[in-house]
Structures are given as structure tokens and as C-alpha cells.
Protein backbone atom coordinates (compact mmCIF):
# COMPACT_ATOMS: atom_id res chain seq x y z
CA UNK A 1 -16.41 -5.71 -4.20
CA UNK A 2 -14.86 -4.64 -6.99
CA UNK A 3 -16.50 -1.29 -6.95
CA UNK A 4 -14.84 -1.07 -3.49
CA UNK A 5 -11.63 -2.15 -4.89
CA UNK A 6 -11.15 0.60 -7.52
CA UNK A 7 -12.45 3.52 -5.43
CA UNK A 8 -10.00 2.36 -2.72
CA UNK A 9 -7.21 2.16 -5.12
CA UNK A 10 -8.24 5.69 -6.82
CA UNK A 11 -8.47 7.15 -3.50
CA UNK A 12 -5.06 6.33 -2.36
CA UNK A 13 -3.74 6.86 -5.89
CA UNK A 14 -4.79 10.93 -5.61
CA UNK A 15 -3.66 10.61 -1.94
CA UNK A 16 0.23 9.09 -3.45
CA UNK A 17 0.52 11.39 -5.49
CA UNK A 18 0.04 14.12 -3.09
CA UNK A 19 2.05 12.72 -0.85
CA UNK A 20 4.64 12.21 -3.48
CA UNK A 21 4.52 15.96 -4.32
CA UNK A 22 4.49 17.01 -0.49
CA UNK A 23 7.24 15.31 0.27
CA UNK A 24 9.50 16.50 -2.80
CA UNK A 25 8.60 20.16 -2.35
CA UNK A 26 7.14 20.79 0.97
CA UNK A 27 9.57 18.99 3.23
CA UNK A 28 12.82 19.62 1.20
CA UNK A 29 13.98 22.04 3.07
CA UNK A 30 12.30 21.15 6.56
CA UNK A 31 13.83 17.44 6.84
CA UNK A 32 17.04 15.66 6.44
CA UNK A 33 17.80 13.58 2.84
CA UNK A 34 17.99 10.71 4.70
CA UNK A 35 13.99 11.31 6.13
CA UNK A 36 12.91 12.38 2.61
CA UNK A 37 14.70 8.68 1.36
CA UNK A 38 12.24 7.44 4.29
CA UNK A 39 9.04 8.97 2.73
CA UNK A 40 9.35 8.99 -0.63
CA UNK A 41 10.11 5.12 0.38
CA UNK A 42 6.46 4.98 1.99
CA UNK A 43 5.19 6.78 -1.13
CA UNK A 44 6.65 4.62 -3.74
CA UNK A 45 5.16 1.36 -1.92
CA UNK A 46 1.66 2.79 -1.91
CA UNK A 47 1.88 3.62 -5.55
CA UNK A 48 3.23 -0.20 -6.04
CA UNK A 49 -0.22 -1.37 -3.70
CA UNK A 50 -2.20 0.78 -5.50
CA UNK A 51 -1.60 -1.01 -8.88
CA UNK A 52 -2.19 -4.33 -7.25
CA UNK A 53 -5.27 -3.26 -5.86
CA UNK A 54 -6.19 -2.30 -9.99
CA UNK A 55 -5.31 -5.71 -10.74
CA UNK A 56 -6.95 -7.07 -8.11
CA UNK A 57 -10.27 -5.68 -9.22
CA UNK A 58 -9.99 -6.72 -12.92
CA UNK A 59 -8.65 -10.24 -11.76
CA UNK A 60 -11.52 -12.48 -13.08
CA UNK A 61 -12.14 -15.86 -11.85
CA UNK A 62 -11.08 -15.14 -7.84
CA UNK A 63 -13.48 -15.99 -5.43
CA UNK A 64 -15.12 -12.96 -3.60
CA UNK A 65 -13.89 -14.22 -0.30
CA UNK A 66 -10.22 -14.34 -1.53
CA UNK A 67 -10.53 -10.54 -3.03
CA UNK A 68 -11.78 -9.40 0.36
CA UNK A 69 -8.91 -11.04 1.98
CA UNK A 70 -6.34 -9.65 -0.12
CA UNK A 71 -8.25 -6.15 -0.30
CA UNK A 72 -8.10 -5.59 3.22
CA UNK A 73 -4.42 -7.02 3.72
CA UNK A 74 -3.55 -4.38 0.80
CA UNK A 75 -4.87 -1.73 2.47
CA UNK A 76 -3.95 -2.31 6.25
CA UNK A 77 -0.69 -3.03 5.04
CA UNK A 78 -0.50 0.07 3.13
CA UNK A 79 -1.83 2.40 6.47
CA UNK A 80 0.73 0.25 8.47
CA UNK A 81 3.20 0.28 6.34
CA UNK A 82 3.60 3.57 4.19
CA UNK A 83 1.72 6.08 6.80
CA UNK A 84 4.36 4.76 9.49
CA UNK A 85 7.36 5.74 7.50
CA UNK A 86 5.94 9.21 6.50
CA UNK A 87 5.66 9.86 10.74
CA UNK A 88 9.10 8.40 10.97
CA UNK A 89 10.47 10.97 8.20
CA UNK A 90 8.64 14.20 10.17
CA UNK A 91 9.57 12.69 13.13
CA UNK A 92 11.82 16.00 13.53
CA UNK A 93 9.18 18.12 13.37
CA UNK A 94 6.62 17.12 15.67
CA UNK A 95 6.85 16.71 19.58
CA UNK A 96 5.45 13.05 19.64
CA UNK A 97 8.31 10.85 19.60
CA UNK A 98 6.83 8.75 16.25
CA UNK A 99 9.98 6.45 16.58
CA UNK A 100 7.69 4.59 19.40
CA UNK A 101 5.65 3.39 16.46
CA UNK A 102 8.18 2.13 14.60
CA UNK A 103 7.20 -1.53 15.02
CA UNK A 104 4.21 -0.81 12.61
CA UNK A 105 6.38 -0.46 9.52
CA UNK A 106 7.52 -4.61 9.78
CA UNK A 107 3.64 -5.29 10.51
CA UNK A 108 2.25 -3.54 7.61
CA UNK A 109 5.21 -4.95 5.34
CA UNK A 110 4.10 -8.66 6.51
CA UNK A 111 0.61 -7.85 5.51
CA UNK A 112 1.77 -6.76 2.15
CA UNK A 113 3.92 -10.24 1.90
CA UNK A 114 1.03 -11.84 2.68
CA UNK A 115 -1.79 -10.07 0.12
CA UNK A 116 1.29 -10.48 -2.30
CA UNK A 117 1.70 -15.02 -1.45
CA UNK A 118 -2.09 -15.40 -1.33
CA UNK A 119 -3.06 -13.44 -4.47
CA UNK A 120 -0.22 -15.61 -6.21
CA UNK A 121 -1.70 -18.95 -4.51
CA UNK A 122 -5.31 -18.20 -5.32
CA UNK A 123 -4.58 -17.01 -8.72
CA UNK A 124 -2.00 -20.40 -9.39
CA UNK A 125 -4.71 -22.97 -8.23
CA UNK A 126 -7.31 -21.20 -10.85
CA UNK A 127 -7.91 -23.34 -13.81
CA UNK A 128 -6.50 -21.89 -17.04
CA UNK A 129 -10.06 -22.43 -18.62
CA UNK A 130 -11.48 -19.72 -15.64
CA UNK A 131 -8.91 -17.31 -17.03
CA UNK A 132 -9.94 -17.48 -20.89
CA UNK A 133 -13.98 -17.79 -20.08
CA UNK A 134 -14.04 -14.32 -17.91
């Protein structure tokens, strides 16, 4: 799982950081400020997910189960999440009225609360001895 974990997290690292880049210099001039706020909002919370998905894999101690859970919470709420507000920022340049889809962003955010509260549960109920053994 781990494996999974980090090539996840490098994956959508390279992908922020493109992001990041397209949305500084390829949409500065094609979108308002406030839809560049929008997106480089949805970049900077992937890049925020992608460090908890490193920690995540190097977490010792947390039960496989647990790390699935909170893997795939990371990264739907990341798709739901992030990849909703970058539609909402291009919204202007596109026919497809993304602003339909809107309801995503809250859903993927609530995912993200919840990877967040059960990482901190799981890792709070682990014996202090787990921690210094691993």
C-alpha cells in the first residue's frame, strides 16, 4: 500500500505543480483575478493532500485497512475537491456551464475533513510504544 501511496502522491505532486504553473502563466491573461484566486486555491489544497499522502505512507504502526481508508478519501477528495475549482475558474472559457458542478467542491472538502479526523483518531489510539518500535 504504501508503494501505492507514494506514487499517488508523486503523481499528483508533478501534476500540482503543473497546474500551479498553468494557472500563473497560461491563464493570466485569459481569466479574471478573482478565477485565478479560485485555482490557484484548488492547487494549493492538492499540494497540502499531497504531503499528507507522504506522511501517510511513512506513518508506521497504522493498520493497512485504516491507510486504505484515508488513501482513497485523500484522493477522491482531492479529484472532488481541487479539479472542481480549476472547472469553476475556466468556467469562462468553455461552453459547458461547469457552475452545475459546483456541489462537488463541499463533497470533496468533506472527504478531506474526514481523511484529516480519521488519520488523527487512528494515529491518537496508537500506543506510544508502536511509534518508537517502527
Amino acid at each position: 500500500m504504501n508503494k501505492t501511496i507514494f506514487g499517488t502522491a508523486c503523481l499528483l505532486g508533478m501534476l500540482t505543480i503543473i497546474l500551479g504553473a498553468f494557472g500563473a502563466h497560461g491563464l493570466e491573461k485569459l481569466i479574471t483575478a478573482d478565477a485565478i484566486e479560485t485555482f490557484e486555491t484548488g492547487v494549493r489544497y492538492q499540494m497540502y493532500h499531497v504531503f499528507l499522502l507522504f506522511i501517510l505512507g511513512l506513518l508506521p504502526g497504522l493498520a493497512p485497512n485504516i491507510k486504505r481508508i484515508v488513501f482513497y478519501l485523500i484522493v477522491s477528495g482531492i479529484i472532488l475537491f481541487s479539479f472542481s475549482l480549476f472547472l469553476l475558474a475556466i468556467n469562462e472559457l468553455v461552453d459547458f456551464d461547469f457552475k452545475k458542478i459546483g456541489f462537488l467542491t463541499p463533497i470533496g472538502g468533506t472527504l478531506q475533513i474526514m481523511a484529516w479526523g480519521i488519520l488523527a483518531y487512528n494515529f491518537l489510539k496508537m500506543k506510544s510504544n508502536t511509534l518508537q518500535n517502527e
